[in-house]
C-alpha atoms as a PDB file:
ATOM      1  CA  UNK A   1       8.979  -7.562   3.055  1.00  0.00           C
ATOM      2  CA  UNK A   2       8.739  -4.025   4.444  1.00  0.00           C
ATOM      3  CA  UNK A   3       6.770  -1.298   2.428  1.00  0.00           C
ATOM      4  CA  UNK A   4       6.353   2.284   3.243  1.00  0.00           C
ATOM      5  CA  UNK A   5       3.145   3.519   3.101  1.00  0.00           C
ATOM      6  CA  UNK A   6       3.595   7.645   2.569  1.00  0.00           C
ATOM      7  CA  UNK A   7       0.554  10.234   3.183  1.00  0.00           C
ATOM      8  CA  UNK A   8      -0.665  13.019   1.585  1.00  0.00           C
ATOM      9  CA  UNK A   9      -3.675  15.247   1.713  1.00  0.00           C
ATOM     10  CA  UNK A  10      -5.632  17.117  -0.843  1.00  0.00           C
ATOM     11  CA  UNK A  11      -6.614  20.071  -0.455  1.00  0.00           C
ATOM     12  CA  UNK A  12     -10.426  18.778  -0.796  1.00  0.00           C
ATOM     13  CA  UNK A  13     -10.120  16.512   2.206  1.00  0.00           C
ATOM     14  CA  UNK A  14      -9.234  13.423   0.939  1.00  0.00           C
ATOM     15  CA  UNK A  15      -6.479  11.404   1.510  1.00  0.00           C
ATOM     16  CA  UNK A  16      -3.400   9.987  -0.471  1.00  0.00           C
ATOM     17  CA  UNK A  17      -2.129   6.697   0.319  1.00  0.00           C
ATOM     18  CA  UNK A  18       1.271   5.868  -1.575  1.00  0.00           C
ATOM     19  CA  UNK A  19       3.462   2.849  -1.549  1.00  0.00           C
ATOM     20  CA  UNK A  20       6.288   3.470  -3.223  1.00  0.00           C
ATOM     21  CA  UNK A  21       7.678   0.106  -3.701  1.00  0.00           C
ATOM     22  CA  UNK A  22       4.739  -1.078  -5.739  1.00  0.00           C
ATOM     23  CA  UNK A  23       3.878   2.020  -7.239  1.00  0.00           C
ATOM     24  CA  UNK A  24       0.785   2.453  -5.792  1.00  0.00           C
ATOM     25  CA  UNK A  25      -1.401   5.580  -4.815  1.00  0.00           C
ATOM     26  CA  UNK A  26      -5.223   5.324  -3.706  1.00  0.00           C
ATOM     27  CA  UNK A  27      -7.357   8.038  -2.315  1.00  0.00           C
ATOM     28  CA  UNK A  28      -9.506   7.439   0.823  1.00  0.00           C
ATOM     29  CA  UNK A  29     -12.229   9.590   2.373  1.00  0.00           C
ATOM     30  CA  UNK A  30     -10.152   9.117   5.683  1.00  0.00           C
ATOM     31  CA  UNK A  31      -6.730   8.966   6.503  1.00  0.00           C
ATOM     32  CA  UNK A  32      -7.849   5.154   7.685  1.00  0.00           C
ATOM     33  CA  UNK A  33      -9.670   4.276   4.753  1.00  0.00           C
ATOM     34  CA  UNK A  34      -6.739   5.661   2.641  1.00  0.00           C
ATOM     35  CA  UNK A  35      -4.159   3.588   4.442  1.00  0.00           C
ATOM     36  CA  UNK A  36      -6.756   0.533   4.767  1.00  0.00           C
ATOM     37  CA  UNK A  37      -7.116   0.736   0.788  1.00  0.00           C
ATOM     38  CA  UNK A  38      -3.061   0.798  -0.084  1.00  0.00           C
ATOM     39  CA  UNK A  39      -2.195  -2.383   2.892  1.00  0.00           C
ATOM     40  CA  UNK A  40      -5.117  -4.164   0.520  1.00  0.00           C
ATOM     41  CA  UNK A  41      -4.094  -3.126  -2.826  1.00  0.00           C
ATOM     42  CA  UNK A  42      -0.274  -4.011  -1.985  1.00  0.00           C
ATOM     43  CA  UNK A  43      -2.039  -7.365  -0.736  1.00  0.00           C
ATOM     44  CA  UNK A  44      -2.905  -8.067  -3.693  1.00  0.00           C
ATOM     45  CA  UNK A  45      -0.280  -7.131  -5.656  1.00  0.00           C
ATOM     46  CA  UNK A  46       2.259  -9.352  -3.725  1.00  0.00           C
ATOM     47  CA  UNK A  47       0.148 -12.242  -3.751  1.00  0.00           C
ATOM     48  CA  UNK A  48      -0.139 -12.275  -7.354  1.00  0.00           C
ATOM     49  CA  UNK A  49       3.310 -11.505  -7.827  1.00  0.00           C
ATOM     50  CA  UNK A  50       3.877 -14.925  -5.707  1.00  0.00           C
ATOM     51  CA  UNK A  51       1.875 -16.654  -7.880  1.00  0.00           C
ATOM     52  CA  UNK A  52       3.550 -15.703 -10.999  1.00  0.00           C
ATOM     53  CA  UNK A  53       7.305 -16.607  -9.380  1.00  0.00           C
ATOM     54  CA  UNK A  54       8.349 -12.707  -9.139  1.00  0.00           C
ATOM     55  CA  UNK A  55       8.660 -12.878  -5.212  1.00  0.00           C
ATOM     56  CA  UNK A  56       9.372 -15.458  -3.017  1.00  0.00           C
ATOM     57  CA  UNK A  57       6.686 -17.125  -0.419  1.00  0.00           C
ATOM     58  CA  UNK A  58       8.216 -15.062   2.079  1.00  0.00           C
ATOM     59  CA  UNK A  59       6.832 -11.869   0.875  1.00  0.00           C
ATOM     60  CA  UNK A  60       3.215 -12.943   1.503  1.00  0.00           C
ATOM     61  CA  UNK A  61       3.477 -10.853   5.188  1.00  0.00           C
ATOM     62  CA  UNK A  62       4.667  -7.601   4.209  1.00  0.00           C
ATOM     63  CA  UNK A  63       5.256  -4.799   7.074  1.00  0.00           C
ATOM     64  CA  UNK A  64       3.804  -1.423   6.912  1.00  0.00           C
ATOM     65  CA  UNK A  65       5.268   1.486   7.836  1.00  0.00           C
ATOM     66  CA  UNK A  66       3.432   4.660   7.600  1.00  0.00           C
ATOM     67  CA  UNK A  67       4.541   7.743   6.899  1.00  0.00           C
ATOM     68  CA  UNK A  68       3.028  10.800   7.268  1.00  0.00           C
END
């Protein structure tokens, strides 16, 4: 599974991680923490979609691509 993970920052220093495909959006203190936070959340997400029969096995190794 491939995800884009797209970048934003605020104009207060933090930083906007968004992955579209899961329709997810975390702020980080960093531009690593913010990317660090979204690979986790989507994680998550993907595993418990597994579990629940929404995506196959397969998805449980998503690639990241990050946008800026």
């Amino acid at each position: 599974m491939k995800l884009t993970i797209e970048l934003d920052r605020e104009v207060d220093g933090r930083w906007i991680a968004e992955v579209p495909e899961l329709n997810i959006l975390l702020y980080g203190e960093t531009r690593q923490a913010a990317v660090g936070k979204a690979e986790s959340a989507a994680a998550e997400i993907i595993a418990d979609r597994i579990a629940h029969g929404e995506l196959p096995p397969e998805a449980a190794n998503p690639v990241f691509a990050v946008a800026a």
